[in-house]
N, C-alpha and C. Protein backbone atom coordinates (compact mmCIF):
# COMPACT_ATOMS: atom_id res chain seq x y z
N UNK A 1 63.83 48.97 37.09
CA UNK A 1 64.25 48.19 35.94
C UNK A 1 65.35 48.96 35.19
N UNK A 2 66.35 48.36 34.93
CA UNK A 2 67.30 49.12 34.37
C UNK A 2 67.32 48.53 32.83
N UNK A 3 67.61 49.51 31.62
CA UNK A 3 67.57 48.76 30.42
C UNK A 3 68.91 49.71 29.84
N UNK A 4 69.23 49.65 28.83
CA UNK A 4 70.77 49.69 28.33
C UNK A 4 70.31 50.71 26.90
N UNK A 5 71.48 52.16 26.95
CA UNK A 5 71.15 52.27 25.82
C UNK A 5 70.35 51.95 24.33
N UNK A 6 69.96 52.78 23.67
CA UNK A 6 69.62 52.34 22.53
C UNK A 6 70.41 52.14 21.22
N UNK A 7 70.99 53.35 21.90
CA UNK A 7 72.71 53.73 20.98
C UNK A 7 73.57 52.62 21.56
N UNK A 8 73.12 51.64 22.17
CA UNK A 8 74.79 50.88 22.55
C UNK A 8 75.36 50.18 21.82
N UNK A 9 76.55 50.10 21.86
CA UNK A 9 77.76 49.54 20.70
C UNK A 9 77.71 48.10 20.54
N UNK A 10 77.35 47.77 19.47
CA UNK A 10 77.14 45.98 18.86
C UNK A 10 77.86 45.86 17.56
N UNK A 11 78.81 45.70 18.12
CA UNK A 11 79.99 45.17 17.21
C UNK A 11 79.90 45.01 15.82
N UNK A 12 79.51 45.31 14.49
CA UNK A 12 79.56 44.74 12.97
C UNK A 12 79.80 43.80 13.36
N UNK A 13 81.32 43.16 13.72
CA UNK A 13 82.19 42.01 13.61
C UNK A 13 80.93 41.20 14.79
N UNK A 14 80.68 41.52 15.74
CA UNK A 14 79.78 40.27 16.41
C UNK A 14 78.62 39.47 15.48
N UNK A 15 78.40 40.54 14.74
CA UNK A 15 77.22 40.14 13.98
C UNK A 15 77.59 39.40 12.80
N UNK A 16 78.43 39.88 11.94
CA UNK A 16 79.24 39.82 10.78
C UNK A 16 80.10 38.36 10.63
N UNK A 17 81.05 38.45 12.27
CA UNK A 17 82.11 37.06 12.25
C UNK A 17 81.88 36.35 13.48
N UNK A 18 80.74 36.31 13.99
CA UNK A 18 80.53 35.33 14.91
C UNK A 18 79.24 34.85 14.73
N UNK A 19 77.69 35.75 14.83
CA UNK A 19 76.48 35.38 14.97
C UNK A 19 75.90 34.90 14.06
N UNK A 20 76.55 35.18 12.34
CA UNK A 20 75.91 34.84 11.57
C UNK A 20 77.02 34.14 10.52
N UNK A 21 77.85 33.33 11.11
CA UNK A 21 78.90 32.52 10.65
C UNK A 21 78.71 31.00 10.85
N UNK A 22 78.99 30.20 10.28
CA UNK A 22 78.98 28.91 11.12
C UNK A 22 80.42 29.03 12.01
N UNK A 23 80.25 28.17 12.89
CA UNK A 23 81.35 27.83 13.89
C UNK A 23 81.69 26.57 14.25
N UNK A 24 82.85 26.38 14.55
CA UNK A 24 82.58 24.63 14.72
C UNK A 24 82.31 24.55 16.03
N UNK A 25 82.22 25.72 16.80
CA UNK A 25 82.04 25.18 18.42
C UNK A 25 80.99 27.00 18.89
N UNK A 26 79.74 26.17 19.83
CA UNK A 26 79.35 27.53 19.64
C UNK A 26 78.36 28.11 18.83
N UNK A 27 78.01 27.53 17.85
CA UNK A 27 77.59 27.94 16.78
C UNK A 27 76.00 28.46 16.52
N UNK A 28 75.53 30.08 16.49
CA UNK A 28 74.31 30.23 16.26
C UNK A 28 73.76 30.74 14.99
N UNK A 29 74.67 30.22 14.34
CA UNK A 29 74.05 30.58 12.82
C UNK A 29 72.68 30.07 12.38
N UNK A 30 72.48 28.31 12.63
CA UNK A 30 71.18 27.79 12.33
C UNK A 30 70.02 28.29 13.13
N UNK A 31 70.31 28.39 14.59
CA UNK A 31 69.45 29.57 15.28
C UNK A 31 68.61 30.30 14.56
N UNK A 32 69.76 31.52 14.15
CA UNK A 32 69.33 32.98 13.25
C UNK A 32 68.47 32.43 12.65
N UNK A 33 69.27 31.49 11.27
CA UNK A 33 68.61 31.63 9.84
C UNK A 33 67.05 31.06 9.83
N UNK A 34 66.85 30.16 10.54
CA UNK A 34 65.40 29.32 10.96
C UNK A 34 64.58 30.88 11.28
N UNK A 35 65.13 31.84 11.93
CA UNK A 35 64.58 32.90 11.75
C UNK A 35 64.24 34.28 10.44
N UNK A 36 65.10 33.54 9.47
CA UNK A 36 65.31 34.64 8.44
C UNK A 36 66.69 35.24 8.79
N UNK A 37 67.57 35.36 9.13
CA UNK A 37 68.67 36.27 9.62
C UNK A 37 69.69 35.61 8.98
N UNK A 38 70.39 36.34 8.30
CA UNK A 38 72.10 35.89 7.61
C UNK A 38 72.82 36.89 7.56
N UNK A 39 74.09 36.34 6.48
CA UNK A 39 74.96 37.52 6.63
C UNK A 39 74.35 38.42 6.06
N UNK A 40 73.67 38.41 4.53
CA UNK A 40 73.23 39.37 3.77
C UNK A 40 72.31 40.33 4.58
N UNK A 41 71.37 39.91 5.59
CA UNK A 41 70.35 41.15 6.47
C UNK A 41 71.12 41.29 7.82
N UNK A 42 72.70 41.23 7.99
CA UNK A 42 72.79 41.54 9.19
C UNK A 42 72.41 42.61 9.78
N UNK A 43 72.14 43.90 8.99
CA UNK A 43 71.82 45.16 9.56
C UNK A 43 70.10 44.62 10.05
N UNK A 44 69.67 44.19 9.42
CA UNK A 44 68.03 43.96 10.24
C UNK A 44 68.52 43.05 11.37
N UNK A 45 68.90 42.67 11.61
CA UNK A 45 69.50 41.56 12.92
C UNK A 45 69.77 43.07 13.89
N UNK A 46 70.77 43.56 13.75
CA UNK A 46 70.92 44.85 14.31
C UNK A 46 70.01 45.84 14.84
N UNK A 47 69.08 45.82 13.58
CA UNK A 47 67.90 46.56 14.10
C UNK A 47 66.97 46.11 15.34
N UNK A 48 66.82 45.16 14.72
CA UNK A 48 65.74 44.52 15.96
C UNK A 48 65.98 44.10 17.33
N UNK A 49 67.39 43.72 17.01
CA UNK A 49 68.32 43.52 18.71
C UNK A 49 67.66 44.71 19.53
N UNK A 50 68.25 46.67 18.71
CA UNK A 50 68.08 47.51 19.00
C UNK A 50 66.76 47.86 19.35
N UNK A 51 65.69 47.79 18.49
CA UNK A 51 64.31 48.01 18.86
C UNK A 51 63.60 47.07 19.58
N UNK A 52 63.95 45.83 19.69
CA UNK A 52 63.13 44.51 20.64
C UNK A 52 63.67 44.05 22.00
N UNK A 53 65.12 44.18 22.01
CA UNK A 53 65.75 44.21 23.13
C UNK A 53 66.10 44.60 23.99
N UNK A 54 66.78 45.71 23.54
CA UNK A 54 67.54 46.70 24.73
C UNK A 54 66.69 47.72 24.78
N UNK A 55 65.02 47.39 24.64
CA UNK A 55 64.46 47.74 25.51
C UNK A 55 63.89 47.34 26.78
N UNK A 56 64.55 45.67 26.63
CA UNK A 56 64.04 45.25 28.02
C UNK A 56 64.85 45.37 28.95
N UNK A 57 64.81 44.37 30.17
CA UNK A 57 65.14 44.68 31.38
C UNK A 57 66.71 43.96 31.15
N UNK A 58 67.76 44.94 31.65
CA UNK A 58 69.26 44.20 31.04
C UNK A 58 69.96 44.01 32.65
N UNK A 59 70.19 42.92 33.16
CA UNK A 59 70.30 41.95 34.22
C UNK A 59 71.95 41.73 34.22
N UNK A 60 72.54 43.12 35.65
CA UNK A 60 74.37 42.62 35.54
C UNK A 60 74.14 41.34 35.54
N UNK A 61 75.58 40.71 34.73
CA UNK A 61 76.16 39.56 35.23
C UNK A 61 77.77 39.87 35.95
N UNK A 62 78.65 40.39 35.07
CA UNK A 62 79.80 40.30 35.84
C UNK A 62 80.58 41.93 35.63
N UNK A 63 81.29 41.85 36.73
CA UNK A 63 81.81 43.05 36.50
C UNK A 63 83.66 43.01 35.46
N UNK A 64 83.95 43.43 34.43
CA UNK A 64 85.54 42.45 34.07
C UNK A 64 86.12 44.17 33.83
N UNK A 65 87.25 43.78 33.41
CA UNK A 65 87.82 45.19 32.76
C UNK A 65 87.84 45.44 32.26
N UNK A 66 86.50 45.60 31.36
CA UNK A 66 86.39 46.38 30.21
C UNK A 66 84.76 46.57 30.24
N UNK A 67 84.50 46.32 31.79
CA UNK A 67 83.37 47.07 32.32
C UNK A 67 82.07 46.46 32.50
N UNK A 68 81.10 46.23 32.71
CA UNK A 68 79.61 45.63 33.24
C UNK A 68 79.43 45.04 32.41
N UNK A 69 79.35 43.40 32.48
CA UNK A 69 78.36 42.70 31.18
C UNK A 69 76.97 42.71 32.02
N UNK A 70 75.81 42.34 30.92
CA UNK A 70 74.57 42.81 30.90
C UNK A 70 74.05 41.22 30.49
N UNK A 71 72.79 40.92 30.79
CA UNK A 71 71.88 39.96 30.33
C UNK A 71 70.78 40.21 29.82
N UNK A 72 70.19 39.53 28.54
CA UNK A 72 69.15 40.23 28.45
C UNK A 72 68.35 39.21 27.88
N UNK A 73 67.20 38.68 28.32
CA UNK A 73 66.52 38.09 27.42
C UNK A 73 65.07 38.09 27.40
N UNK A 74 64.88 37.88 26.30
CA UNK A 74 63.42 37.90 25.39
C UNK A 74 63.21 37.79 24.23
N UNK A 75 62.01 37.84 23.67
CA UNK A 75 61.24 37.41 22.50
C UNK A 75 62.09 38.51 20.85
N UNK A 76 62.40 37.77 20.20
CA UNK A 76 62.86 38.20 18.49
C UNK A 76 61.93 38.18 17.49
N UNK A 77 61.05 39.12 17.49
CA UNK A 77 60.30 38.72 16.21
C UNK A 77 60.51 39.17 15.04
N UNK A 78 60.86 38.06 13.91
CA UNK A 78 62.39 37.95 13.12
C UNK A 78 61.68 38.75 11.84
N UNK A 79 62.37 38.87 10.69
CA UNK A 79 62.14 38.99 9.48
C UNK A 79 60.77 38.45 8.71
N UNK A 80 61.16 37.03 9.13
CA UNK A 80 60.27 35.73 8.52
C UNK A 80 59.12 35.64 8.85
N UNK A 81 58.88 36.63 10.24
CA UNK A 81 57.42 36.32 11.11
C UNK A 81 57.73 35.52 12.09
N UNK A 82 58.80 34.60 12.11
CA UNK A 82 58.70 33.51 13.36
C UNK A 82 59.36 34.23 14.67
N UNK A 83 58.83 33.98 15.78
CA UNK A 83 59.69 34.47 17.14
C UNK A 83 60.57 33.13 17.86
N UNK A 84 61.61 33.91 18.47
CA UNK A 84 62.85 33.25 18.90
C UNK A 84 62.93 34.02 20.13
N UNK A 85 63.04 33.19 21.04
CA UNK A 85 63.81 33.51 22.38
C UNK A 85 65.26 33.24 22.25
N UNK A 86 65.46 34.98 22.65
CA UNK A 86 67.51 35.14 22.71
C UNK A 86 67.39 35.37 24.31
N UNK A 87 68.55 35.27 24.53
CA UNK A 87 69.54 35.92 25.55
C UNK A 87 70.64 36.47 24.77
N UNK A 88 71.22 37.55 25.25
CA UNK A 88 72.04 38.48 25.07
C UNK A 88 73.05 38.51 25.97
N UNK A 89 74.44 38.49 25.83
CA UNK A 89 75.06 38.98 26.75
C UNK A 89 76.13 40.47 26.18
């Protein structure tokens, strides 16, 4: 089983201007927040990615140039108490 740093690099800005933004296309903001997650706790979003996720099993998908994307999915158990199934890429 291969799993991915703990230290691995997750963008502010992924979290900041994409995950917890609305979007008009794309969009997982209502996702998050049904979980408790916004802009104001993005660092707990962060955290838990880090401690709930990338400890599981992280599944290549493609190889590009700027190196191995990863898959990852499983259970979020959020702020609020409620759990959410993510995938990660």
């Amino acid at each position: 089983m291969a799993t991915l740093d703990p230290n691995a690099v997750i963008a502010r800005a992924k979290l900041t201007e994409y995950l917890l933004v609305q979007l008009a296309q794309d969009d997982k903001l209502q996702f998050l927040a049904q979980a408790g997650y916004t802009i104001e706790n993005w660092q707990q979003l962060e955290r838990d990615l880090r401690e709930q996720i990338l400890a599981l099993e992280a599944i290549p998908t493609a190889q590009t140039r700027y190196g191995q994307k990863y898959a990852i999915t499983g259970a979020l158990h959020s702020p609020n108490g409620m759990t959410i199934r993510v995938k990660t890429i």
